[in-house]
PDB file of N, CA and C in Angstrom:
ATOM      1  N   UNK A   1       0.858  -1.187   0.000  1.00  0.00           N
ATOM      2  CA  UNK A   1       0.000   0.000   0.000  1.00  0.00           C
ATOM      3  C   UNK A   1       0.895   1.239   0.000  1.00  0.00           C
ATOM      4  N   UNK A   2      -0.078   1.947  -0.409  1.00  0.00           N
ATOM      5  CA  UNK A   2       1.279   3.493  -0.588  1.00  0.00           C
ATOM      6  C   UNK A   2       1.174   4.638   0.539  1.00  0.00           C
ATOM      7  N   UNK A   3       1.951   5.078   0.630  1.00  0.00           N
ATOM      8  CA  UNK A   3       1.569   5.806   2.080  1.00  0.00           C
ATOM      9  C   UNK A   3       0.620   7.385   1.544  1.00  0.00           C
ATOM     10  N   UNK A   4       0.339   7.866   2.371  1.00  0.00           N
ATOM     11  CA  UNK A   4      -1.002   9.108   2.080  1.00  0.00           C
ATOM     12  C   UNK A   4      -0.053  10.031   1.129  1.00  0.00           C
ATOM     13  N   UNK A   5       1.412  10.249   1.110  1.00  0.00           N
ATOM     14  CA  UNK A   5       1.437  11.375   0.766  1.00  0.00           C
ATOM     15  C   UNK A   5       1.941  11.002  -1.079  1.00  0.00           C
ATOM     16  N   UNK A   6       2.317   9.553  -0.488  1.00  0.00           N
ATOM     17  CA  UNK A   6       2.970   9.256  -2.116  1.00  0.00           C
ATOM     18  C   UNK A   6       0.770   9.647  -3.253  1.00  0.00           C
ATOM     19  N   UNK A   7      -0.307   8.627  -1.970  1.00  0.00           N
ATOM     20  CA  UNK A   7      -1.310   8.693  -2.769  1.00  0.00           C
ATOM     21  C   UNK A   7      -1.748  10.137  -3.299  1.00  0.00           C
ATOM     22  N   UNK A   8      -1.323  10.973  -3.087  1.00  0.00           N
ATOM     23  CA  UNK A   8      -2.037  12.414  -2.497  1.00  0.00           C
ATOM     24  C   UNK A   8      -0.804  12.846  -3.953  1.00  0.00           C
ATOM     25  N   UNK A   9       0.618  12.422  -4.141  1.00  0.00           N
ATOM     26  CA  UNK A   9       1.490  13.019  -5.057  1.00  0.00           C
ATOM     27  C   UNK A   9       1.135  12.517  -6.436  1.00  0.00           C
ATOM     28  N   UNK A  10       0.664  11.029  -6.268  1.00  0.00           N
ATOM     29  CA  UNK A  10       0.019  10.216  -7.881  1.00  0.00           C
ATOM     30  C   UNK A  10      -1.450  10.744  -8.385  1.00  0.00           C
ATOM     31  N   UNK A  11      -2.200  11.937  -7.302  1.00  0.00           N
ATOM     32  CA  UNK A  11      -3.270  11.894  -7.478  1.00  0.00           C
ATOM     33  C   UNK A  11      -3.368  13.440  -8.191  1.00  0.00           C
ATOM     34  N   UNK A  12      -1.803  13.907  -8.206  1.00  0.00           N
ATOM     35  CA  UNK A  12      -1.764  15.175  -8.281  1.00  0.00           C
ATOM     36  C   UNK A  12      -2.395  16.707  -7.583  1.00  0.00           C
ATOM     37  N   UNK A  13      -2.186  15.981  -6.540  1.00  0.00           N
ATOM     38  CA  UNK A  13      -2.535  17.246  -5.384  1.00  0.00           C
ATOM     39  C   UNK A  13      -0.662  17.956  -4.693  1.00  0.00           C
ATOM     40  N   UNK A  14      -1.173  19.263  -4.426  1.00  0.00           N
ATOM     41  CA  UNK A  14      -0.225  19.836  -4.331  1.00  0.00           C
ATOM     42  C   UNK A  14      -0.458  20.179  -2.676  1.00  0.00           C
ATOM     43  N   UNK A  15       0.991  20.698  -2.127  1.00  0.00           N
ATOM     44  CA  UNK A  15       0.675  20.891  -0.564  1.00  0.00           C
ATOM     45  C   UNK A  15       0.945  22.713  -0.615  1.00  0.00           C
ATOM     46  N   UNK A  16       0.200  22.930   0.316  1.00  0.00           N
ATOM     47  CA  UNK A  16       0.054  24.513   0.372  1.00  0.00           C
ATOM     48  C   UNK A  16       0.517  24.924   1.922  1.00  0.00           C
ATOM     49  N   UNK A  17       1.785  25.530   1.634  1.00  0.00           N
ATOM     50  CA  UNK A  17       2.446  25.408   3.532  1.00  0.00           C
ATOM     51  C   UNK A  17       1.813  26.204   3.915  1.00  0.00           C
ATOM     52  N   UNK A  18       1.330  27.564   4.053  1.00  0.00           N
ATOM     53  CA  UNK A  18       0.755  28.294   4.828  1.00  0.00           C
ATOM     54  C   UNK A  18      -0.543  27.802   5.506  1.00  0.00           C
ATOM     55  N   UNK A  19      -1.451  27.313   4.656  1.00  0.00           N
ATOM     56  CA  UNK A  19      -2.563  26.637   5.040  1.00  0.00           C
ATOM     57  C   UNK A  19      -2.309  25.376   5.345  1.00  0.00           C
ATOM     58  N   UNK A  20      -1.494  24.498   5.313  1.00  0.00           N
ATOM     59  CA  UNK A  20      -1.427  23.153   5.707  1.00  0.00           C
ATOM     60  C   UNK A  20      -2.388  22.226   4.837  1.00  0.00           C
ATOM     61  N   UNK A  21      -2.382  22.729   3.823  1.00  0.00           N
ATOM     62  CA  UNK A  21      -3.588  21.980   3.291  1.00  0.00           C
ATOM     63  C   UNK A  21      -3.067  21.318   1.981  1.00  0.00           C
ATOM     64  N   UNK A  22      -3.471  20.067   1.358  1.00  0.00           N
ATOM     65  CA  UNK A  22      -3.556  19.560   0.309  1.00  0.00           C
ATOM     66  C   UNK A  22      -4.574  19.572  -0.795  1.00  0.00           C
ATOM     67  N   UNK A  23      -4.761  20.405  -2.094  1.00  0.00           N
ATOM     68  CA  UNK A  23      -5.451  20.543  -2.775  1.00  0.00           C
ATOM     69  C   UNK A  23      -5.125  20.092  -4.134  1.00  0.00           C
ATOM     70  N   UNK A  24      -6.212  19.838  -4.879  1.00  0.00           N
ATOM     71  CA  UNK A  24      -6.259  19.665  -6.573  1.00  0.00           C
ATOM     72  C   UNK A  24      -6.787  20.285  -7.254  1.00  0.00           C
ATOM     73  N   UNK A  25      -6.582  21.299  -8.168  1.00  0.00           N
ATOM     74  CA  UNK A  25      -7.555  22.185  -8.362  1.00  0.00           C
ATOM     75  C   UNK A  25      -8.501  21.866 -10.235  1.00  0.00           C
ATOM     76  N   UNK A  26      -8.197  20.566 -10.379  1.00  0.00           N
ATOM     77  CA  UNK A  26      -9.115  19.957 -11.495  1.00  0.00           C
ATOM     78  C   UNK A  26      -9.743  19.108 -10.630  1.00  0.00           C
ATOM     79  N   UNK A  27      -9.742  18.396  -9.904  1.00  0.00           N
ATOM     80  CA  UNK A  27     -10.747  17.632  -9.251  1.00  0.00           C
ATOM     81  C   UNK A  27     -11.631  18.680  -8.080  1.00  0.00           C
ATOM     82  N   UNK A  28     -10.469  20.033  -7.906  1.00  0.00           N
ATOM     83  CA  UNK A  28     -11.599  20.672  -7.256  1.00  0.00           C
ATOM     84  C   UNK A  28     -11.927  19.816  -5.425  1.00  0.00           C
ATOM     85  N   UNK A  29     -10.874  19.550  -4.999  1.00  0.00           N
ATOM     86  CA  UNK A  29     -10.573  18.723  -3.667  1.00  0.00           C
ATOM     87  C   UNK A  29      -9.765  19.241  -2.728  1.00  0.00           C
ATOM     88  N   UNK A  30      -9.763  19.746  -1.437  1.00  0.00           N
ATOM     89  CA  UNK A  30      -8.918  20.290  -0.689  1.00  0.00           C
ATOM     90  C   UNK A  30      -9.401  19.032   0.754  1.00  0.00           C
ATOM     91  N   UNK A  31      -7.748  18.669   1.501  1.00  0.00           N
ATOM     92  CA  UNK A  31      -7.702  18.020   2.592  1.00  0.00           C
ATOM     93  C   UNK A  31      -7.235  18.502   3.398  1.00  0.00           C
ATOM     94  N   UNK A  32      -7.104  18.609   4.691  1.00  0.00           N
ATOM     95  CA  UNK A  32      -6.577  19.767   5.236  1.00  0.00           C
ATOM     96  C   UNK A  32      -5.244  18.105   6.469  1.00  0.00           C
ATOM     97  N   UNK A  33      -4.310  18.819   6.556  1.00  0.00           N
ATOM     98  CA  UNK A  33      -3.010  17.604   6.786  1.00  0.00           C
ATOM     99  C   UNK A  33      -3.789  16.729   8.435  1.00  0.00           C
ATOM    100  N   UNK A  34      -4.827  17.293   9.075  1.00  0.00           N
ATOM    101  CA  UNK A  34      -4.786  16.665  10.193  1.00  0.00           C
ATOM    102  C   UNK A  34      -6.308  15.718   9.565  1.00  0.00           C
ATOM    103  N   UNK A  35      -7.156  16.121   8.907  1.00  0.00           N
ATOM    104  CA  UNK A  35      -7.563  14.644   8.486  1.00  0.00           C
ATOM    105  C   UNK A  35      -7.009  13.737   8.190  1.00  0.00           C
ATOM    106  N   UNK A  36      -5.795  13.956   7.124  1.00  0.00           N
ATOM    107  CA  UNK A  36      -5.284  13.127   6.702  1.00  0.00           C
ATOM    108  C   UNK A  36      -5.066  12.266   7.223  1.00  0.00           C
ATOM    109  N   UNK A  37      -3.766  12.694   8.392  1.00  0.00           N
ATOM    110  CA  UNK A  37      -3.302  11.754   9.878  1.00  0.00           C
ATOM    111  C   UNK A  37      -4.541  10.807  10.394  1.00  0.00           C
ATOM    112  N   UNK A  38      -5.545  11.881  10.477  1.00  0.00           N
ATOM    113  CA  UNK A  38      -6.680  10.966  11.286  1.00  0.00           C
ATOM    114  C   UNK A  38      -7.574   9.870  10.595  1.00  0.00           C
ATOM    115  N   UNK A  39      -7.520   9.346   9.406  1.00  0.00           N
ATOM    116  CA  UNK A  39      -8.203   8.613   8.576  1.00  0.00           C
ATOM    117  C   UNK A  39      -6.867   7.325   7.555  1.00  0.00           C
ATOM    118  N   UNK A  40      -7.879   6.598   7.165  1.00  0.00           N
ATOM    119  CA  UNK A  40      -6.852   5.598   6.991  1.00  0.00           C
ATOM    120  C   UNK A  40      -6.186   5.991   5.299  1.00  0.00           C
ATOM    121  N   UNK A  41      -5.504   5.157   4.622  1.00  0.00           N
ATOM    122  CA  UNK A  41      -4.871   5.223   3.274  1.00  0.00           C
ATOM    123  C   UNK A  41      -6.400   4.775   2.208  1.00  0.00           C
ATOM    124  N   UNK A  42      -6.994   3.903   2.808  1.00  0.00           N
ATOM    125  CA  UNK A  42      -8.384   3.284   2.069  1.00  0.00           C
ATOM    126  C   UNK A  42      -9.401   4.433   1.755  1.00  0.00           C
ATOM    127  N   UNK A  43      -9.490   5.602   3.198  1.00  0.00           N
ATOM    128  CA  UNK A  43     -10.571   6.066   3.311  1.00  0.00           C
ATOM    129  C   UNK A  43      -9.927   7.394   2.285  1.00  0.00           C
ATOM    130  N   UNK A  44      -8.475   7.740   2.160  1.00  0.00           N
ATOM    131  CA  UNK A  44      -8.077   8.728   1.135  1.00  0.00           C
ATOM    132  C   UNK A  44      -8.356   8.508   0.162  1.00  0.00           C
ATOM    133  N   UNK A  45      -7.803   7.404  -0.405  1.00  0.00           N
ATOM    134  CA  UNK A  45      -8.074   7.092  -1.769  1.00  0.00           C
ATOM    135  C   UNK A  45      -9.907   7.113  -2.199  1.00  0.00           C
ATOM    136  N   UNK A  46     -10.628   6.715  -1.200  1.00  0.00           N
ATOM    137  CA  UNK A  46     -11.979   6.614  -1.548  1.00  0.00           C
ATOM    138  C   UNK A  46     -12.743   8.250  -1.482  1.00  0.00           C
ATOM    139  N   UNK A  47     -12.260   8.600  -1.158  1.00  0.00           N
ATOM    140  CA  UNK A  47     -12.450  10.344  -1.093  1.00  0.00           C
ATOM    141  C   UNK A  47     -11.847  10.801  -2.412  1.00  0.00           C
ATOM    142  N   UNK A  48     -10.721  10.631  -2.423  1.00  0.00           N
ATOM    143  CA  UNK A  48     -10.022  11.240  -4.233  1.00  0.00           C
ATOM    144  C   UNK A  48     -10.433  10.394  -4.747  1.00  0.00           C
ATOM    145  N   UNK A  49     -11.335   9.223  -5.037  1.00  0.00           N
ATOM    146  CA  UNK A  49     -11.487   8.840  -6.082  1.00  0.00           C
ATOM    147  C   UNK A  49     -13.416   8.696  -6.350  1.00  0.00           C
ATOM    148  N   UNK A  50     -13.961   9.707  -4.912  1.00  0.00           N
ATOM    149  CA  UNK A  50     -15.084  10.082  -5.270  1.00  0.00           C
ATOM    150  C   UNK A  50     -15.997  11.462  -6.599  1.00  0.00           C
ATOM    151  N   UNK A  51     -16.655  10.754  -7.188  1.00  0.00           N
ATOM    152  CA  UNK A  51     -16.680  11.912  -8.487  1.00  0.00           C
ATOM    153  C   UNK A  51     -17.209  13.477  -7.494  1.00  0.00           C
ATOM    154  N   UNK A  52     -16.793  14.308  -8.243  1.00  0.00           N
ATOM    155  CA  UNK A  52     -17.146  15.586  -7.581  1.00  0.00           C
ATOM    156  C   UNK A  52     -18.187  16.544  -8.920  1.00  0.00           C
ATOM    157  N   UNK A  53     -19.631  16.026  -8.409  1.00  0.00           N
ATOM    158  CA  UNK A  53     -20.585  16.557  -9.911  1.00  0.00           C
ATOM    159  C   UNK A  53     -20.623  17.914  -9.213  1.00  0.00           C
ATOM    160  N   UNK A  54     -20.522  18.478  -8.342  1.00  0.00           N
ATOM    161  CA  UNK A  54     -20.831  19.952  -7.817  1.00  0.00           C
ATOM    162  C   UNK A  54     -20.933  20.492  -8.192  1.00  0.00           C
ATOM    163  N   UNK A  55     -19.514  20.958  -9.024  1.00  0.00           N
ATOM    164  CA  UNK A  55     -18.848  21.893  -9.491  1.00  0.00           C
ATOM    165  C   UNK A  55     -18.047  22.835  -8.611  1.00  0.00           C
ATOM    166  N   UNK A  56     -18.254  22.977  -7.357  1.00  0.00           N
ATOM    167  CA  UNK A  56     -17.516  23.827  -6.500  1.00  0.00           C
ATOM    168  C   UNK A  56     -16.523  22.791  -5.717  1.00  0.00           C
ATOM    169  N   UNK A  57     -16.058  23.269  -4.418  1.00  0.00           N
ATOM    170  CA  UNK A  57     -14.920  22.640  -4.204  1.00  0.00           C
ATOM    171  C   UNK A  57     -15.284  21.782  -3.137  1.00  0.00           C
ATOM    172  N   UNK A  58     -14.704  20.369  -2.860  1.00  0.00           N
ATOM    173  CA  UNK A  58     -14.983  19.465  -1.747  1.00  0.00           C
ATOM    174  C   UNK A  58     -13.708  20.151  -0.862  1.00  0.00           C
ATOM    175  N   UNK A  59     -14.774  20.219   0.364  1.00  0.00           N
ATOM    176  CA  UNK A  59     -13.385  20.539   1.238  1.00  0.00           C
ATOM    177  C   UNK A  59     -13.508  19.451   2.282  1.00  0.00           C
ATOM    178  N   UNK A  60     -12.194  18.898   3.189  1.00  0.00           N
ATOM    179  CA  UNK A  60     -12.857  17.747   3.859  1.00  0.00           C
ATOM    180  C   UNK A  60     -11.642  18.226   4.988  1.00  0.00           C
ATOM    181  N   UNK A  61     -12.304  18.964   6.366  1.00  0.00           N
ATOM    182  CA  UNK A  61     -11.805  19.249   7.436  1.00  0.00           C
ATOM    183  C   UNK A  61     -12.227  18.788   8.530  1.00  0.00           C
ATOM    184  N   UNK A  62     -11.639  18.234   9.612  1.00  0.00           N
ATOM    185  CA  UNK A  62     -12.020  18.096  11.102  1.00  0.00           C
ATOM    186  C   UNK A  62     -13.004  18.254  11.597  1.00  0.00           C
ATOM    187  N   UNK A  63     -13.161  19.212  10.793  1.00  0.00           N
ATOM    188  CA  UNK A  63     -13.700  20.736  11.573  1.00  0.00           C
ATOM    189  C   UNK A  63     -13.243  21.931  11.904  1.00  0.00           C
ATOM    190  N   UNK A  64     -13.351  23.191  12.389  1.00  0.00           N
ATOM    191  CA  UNK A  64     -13.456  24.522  12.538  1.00  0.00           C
ATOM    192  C   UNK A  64     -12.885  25.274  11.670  1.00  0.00           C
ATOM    193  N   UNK A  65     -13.052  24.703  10.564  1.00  0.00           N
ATOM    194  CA  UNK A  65     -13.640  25.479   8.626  1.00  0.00           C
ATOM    195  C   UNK A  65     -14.507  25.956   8.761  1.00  0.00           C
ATOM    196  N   UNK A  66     -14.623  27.484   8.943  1.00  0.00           N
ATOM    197  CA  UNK A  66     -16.070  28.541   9.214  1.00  0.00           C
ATOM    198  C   UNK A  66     -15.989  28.750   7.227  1.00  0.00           C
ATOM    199  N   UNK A  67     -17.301  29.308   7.249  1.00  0.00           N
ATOM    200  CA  UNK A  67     -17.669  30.031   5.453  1.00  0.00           C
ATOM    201  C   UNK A  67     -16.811  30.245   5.587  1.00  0.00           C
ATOM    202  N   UNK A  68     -16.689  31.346   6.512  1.00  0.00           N
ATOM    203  CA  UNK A  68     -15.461  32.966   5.753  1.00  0.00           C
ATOM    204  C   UNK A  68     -14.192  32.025   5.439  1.00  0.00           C
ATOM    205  N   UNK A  69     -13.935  30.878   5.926  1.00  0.00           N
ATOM    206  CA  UNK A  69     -12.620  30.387   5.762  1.00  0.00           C
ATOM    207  C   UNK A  69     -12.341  29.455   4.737  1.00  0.00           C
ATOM    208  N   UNK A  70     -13.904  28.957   4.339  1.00  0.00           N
ATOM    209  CA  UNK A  70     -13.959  28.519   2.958  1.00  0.00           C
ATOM    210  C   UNK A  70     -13.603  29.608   1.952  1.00  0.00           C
ATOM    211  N   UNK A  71     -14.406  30.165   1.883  1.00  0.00           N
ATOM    212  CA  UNK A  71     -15.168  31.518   1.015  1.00  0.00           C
ATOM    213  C   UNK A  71     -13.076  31.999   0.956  1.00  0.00           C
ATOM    214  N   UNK A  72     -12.516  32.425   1.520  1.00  0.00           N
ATOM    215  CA  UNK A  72     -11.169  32.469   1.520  1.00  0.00           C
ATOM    216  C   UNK A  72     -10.457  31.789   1.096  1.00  0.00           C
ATOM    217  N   UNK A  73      -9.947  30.691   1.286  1.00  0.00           N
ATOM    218  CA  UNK A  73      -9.106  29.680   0.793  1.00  0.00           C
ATOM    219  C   UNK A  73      -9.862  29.382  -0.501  1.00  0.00           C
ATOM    220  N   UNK A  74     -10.897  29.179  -1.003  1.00  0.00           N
ATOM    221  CA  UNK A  74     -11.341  28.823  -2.342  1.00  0.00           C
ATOM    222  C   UNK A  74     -10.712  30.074  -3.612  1.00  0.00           C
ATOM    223  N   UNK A  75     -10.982  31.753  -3.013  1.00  0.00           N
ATOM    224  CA  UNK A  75     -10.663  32.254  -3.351  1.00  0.00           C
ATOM    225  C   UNK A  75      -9.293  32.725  -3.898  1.00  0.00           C
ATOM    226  N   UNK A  76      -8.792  32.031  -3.202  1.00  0.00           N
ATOM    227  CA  UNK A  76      -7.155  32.040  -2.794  1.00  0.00           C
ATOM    228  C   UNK A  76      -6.796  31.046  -3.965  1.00  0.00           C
ATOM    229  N   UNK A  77      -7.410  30.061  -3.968  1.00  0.00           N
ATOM    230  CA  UNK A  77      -6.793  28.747  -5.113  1.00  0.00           C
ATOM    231  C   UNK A  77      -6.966  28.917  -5.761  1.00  0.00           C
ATOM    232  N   UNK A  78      -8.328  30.056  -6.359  1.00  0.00           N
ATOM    233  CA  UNK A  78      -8.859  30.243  -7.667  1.00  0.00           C
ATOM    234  C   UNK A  78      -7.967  31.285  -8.405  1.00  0.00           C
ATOM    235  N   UNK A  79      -7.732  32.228  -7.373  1.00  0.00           N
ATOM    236  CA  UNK A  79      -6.404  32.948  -8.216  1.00  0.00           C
ATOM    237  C   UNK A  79      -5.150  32.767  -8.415  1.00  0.00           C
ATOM    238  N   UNK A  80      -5.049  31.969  -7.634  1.00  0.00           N
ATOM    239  CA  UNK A  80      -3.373  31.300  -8.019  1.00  0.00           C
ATOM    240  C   UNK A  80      -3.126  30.486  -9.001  1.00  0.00           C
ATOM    241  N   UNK A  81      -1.655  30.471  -9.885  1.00  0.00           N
ATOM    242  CA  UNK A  81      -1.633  29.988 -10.971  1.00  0.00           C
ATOM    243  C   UNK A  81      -1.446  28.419 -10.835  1.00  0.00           C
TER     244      UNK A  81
END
């Protein structure tokens, strides 16, 4: 089995140091590093390899991700190259 970060590097997600967070911005997926820890290699892969019909962004945190902190960080990814 591959460990989270090799799955997270084949899946083409990038790590964002300020935020601690792991995102993709064609699948439109952000993980934030302490789920990660807290969930298994099975339950990652079954998350990145859930379809995302939304169109907006899956974010998958702990918890204490307020809007404004969505509404921010989405904003943030959307303008970056």
């Amino acid at each position: 089995m591959k460990t989270k970060k090799e799955i997270l590097n084949s899946n083409n997600f990038q790590y964002h140091f300020n935020r601690d967070i792991y995102y993709n911005k064609q699948s439109k997926k952000i993980f934030s590093t302490e789920i990660i820890q807290d969930n298994t290699e099975d339950w990652l892969v079954d998350k990145i390899q859930e379809k995302n019909n939304t169109g907006s962004w899956q974010i998958y945190f702990n918890g204490g991700c307020t809007l404004d902190m969505k509404k921010e960080l989405i904003s943030e990814l959307n303008s970056s190259s």
